[in-house]
N, C-alpha and C. Protein backbone atom coordinates (compact mmCIF):
# COMPACT_ATOMS: atom_id res chain seq x y z
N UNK A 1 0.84 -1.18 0.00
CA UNK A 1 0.00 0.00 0.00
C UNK A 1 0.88 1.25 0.00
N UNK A 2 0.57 2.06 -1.06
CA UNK A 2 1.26 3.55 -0.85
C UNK A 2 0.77 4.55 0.26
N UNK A 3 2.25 5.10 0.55
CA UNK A 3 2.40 5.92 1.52
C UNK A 3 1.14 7.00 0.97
N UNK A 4 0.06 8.21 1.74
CA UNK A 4 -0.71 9.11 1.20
C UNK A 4 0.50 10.08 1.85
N UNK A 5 0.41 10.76 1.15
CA UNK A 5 1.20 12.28 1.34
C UNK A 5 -0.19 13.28 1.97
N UNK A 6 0.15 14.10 2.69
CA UNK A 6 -0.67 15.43 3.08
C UNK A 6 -1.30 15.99 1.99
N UNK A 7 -0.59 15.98 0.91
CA UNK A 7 -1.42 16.87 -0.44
C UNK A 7 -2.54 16.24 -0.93
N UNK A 8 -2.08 14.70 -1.08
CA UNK A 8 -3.27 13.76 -1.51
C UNK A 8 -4.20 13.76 -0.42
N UNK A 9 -3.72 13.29 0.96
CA UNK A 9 -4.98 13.64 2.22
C UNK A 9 -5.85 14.61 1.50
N UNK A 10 -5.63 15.72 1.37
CA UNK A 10 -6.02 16.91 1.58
C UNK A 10 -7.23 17.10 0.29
N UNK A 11 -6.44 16.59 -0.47
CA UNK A 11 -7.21 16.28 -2.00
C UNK A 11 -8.49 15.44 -1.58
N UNK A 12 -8.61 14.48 -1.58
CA UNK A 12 -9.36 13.49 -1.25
C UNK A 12 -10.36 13.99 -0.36
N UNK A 13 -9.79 14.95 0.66
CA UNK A 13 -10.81 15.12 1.69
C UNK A 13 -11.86 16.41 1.29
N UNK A 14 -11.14 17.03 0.57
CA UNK A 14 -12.00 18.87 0.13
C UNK A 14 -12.15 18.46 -1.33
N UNK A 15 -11.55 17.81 -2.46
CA UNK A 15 -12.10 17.56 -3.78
C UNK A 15 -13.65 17.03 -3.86
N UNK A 16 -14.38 18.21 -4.19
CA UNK A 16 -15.86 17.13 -4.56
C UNK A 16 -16.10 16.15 -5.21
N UNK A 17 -15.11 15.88 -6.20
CA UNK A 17 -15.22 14.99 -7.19
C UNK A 17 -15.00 13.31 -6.70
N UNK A 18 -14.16 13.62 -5.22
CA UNK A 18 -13.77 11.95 -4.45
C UNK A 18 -15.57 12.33 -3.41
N UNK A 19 -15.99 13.12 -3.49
CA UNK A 19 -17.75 12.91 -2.40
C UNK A 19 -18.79 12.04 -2.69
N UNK A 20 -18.74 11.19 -1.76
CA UNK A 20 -20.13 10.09 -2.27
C UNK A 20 -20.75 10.79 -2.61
N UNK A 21 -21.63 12.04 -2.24
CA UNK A 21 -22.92 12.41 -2.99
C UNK A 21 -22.33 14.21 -3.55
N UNK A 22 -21.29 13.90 -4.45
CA UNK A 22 -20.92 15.06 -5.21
C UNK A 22 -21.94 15.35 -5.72
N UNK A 23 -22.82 14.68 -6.47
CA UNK A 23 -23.92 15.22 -7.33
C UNK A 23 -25.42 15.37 -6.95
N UNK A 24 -25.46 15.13 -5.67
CA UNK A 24 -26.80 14.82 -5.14
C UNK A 24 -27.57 16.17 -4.91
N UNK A 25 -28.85 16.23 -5.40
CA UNK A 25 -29.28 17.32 -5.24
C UNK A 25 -28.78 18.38 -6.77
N UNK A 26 -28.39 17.64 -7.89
CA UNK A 26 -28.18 18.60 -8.75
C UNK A 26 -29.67 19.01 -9.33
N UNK A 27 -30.96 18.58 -9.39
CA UNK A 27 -31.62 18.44 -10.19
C UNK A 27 -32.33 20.30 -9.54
N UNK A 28 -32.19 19.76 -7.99
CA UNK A 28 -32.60 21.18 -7.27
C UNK A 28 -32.21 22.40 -8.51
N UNK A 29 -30.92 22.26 -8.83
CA UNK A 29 -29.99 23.51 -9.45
C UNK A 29 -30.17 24.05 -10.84
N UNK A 30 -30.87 22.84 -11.51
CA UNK A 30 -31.15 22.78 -12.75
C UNK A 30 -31.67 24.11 -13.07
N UNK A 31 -32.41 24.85 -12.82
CA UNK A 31 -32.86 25.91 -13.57
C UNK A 31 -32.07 27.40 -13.59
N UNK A 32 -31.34 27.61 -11.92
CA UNK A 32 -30.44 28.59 -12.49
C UNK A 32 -28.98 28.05 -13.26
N UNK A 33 -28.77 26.79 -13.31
CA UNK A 33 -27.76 26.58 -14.09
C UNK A 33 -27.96 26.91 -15.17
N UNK A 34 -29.27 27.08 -16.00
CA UNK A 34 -29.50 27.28 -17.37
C UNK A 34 -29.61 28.64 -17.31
N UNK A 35 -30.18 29.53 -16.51
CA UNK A 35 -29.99 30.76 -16.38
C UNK A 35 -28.50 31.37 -16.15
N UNK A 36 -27.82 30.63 -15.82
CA UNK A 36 -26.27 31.62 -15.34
C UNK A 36 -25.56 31.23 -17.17
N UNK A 37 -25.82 30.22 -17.63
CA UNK A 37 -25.30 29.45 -18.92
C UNK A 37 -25.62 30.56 -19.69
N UNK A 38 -26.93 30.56 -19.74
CA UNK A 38 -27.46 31.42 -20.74
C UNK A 38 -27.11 33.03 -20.92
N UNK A 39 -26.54 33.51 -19.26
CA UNK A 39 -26.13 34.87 -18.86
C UNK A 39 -24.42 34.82 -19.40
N UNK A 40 -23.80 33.91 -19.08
CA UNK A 40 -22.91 33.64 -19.50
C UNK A 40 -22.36 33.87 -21.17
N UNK A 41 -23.61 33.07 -22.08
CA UNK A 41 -22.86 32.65 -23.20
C UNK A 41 -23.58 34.11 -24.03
N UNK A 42 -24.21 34.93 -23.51
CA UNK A 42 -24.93 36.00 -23.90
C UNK A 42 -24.55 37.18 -23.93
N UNK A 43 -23.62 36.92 -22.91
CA UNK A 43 -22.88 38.03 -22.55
C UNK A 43 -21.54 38.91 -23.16
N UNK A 44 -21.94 39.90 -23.20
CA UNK A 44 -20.66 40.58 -24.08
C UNK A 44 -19.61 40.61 -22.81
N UNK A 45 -19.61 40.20 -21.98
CA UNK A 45 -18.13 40.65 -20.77
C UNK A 45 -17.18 40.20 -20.41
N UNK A 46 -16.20 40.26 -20.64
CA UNK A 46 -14.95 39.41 -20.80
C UNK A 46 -15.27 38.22 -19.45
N UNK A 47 -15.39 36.88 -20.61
CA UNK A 47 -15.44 36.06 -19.63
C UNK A 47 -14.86 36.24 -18.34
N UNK A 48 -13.44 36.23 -18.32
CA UNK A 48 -12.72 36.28 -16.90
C UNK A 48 -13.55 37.11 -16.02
N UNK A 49 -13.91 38.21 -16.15
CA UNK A 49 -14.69 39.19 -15.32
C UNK A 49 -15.51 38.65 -14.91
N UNK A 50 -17.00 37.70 -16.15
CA UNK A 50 -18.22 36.87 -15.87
C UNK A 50 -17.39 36.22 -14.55
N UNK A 51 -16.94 35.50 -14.59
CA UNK A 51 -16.02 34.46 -14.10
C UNK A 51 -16.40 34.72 -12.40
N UNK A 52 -15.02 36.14 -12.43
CA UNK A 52 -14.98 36.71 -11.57
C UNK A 52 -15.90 37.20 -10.44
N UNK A 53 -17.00 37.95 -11.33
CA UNK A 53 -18.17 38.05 -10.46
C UNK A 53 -19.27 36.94 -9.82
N UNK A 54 -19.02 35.86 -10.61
CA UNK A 54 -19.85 34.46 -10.81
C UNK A 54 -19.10 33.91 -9.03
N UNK A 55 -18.14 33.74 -9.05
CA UNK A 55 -17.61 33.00 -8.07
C UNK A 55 -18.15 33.92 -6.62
N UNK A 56 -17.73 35.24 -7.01
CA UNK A 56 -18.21 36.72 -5.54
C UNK A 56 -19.77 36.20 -5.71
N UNK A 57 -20.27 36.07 -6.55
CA UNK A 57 -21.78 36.00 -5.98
C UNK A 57 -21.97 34.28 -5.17
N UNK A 58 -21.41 33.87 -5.34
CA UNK A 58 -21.10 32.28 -4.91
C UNK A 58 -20.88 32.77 -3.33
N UNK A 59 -19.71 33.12 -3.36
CA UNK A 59 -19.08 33.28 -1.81
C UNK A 59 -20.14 34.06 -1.50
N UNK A 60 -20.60 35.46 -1.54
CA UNK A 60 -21.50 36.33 -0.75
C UNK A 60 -22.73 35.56 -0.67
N UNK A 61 -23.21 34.46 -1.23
CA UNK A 61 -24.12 33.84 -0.51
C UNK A 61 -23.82 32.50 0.12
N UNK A 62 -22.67 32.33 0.37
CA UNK A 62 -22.28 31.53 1.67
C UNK A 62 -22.08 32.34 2.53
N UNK A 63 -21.51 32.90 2.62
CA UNK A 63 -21.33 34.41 3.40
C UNK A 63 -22.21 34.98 4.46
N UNK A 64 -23.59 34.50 3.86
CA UNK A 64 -24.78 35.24 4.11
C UNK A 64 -25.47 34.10 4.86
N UNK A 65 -25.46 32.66 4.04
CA UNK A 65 -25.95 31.43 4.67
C UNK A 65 -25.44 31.43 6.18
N UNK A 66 -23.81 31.57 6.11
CA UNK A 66 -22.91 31.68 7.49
C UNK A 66 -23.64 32.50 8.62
N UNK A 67 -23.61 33.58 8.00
CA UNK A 67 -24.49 34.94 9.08
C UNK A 67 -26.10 34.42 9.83
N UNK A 68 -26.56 33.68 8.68
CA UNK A 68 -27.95 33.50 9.33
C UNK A 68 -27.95 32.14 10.24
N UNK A 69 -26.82 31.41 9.76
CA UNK A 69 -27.09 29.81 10.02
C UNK A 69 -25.53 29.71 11.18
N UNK A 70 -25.37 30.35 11.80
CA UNK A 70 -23.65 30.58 12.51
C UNK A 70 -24.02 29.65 13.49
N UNK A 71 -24.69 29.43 14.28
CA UNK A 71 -24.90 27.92 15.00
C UNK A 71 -24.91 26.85 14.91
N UNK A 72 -25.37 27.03 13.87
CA UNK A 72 -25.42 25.16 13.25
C UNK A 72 -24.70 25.07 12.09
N UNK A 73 -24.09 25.85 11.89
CA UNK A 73 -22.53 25.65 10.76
C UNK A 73 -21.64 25.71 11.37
N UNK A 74 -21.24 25.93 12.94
CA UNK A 74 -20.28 26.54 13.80
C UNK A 74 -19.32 25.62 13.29
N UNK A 75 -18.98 24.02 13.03
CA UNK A 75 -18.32 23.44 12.61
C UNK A 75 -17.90 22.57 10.86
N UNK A 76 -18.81 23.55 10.16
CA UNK A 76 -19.58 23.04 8.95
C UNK A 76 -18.76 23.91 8.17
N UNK A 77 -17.26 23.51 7.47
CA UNK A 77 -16.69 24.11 6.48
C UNK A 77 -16.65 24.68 5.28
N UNK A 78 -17.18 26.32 4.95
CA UNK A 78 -17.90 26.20 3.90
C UNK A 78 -16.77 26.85 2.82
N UNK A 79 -17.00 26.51 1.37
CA UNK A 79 -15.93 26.85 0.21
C UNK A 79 -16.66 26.63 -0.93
N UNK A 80 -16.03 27.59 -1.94
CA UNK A 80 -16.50 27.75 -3.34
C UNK A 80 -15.33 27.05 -4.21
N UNK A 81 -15.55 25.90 -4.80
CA UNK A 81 -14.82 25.62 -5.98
C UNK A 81 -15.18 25.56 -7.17
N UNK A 82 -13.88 24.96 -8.02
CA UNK A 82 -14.52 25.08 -9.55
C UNK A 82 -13.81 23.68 -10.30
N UNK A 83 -14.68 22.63 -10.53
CA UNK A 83 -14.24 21.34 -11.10
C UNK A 83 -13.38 21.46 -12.19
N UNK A 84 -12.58 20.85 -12.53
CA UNK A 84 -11.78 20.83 -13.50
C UNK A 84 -11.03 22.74 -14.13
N UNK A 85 -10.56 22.88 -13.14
CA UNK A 85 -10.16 24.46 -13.76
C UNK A 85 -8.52 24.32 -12.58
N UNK A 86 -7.14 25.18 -13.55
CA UNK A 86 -6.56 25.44 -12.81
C UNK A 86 -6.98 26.41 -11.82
N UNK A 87 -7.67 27.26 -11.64
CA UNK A 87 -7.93 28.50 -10.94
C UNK A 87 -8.69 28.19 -9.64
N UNK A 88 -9.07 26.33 -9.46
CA UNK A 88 -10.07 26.35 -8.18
C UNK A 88 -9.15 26.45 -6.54
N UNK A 89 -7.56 26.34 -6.50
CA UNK A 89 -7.07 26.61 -5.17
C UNK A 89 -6.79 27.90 -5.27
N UNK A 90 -6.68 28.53 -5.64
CA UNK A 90 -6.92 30.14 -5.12
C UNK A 90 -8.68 30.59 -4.96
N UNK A 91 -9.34 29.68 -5.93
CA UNK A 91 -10.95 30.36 -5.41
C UNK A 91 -11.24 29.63 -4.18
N UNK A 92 -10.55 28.66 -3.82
CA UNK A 92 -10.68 28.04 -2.76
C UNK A 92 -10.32 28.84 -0.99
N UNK A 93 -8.97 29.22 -1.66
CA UNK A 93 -8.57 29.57 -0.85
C UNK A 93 -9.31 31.09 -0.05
N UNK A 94 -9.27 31.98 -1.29
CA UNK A 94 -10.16 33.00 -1.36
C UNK A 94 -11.49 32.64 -0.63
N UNK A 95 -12.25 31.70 -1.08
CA UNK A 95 -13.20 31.60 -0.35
C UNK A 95 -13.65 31.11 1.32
N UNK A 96 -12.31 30.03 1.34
CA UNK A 96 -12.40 29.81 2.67
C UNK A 96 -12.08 30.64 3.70
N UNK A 97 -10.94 31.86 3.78
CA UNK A 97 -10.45 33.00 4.47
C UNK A 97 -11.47 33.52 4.71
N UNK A 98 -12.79 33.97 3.86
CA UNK A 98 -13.24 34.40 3.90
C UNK A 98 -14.85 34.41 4.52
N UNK A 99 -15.11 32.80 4.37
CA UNK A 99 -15.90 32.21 4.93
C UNK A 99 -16.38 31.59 6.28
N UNK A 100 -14.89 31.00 6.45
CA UNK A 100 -14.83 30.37 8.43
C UNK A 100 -13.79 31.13 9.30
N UNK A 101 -14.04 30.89 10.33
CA UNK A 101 -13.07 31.25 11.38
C UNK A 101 -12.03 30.86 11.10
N UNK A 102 -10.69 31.73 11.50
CA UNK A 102 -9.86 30.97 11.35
C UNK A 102 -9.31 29.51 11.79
N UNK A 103 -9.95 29.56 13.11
CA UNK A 103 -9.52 27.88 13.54
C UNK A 103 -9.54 27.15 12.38
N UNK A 104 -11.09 27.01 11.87
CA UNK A 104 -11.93 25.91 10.69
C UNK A 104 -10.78 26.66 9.80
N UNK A 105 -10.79 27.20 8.84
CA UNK A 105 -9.93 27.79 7.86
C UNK A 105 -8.53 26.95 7.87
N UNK A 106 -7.85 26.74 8.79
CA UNK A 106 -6.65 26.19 8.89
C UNK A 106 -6.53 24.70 8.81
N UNK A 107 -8.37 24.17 8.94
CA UNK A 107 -8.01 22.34 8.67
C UNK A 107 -8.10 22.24 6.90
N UNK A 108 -8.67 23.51 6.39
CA UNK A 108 -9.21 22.83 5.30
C UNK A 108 -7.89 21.95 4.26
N UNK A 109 -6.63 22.66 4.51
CA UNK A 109 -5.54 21.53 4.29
C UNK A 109 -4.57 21.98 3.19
N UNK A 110 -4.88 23.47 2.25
CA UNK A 110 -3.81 23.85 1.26
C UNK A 110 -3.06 25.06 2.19
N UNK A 111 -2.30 25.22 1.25
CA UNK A 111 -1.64 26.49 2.28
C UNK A 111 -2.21 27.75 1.89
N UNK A 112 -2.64 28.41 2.68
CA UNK A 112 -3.17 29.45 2.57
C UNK A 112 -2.76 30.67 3.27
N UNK A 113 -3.09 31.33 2.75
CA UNK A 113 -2.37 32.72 2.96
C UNK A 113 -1.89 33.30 0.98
């Protein structure tokens, strides 16, 4: 059996893509996914920007979930990623600083800062 390294830990444990129920509950999503697609591919604005603002509206409503729900998330790690993109450990990171306390912030497992 191979040794796991910390990076792979870390992978395994915050990658959605290793989550038994990565996909559960997509069907809920179905309709603004076709709405953000459609805002998206419609859009004259430099993707990166779309991008950009796409992810801030992501975090500001975890953000907001956090504020209302701070009791019963007190231990409930919350983060914005992006499947298959180099750019998801910095939105990661970005998002988690920004999201939990620092205690929680420091298990999630990349280096941050």
């Amino acid at each position: 059996m191979e040794d796991i390294t910390p990076d792979y830990a870390a992978y395994m444990r915050w990658a959605p893509a290793e989550w038994r129920y990565e996909s559960f509950g997509d069907s809920y999503f179905a309709e603004i996914n076709r709405d953000l697609t459609a805002a998206s591919l419609g859009s004259s604005e430099d993707p990166a920007l779309h991008s950009d603002r796409l992810i801030n509206a992501m975090i500001d409503a975890l953000a907001h979930l956090r504020a209302e729900r701070a009791q019963l998330l007190a231990g409930v790690m919350l983060f914005v990623t992006i499947s298959d993109s180099e750019a998801a450990p910095a939105v990661e990171r970005r998002s988690v600083h920004r999201l939990n306390p620092p205690t929680l912030a420091g298990e999630f497992g990349l280096p941050l800062g």
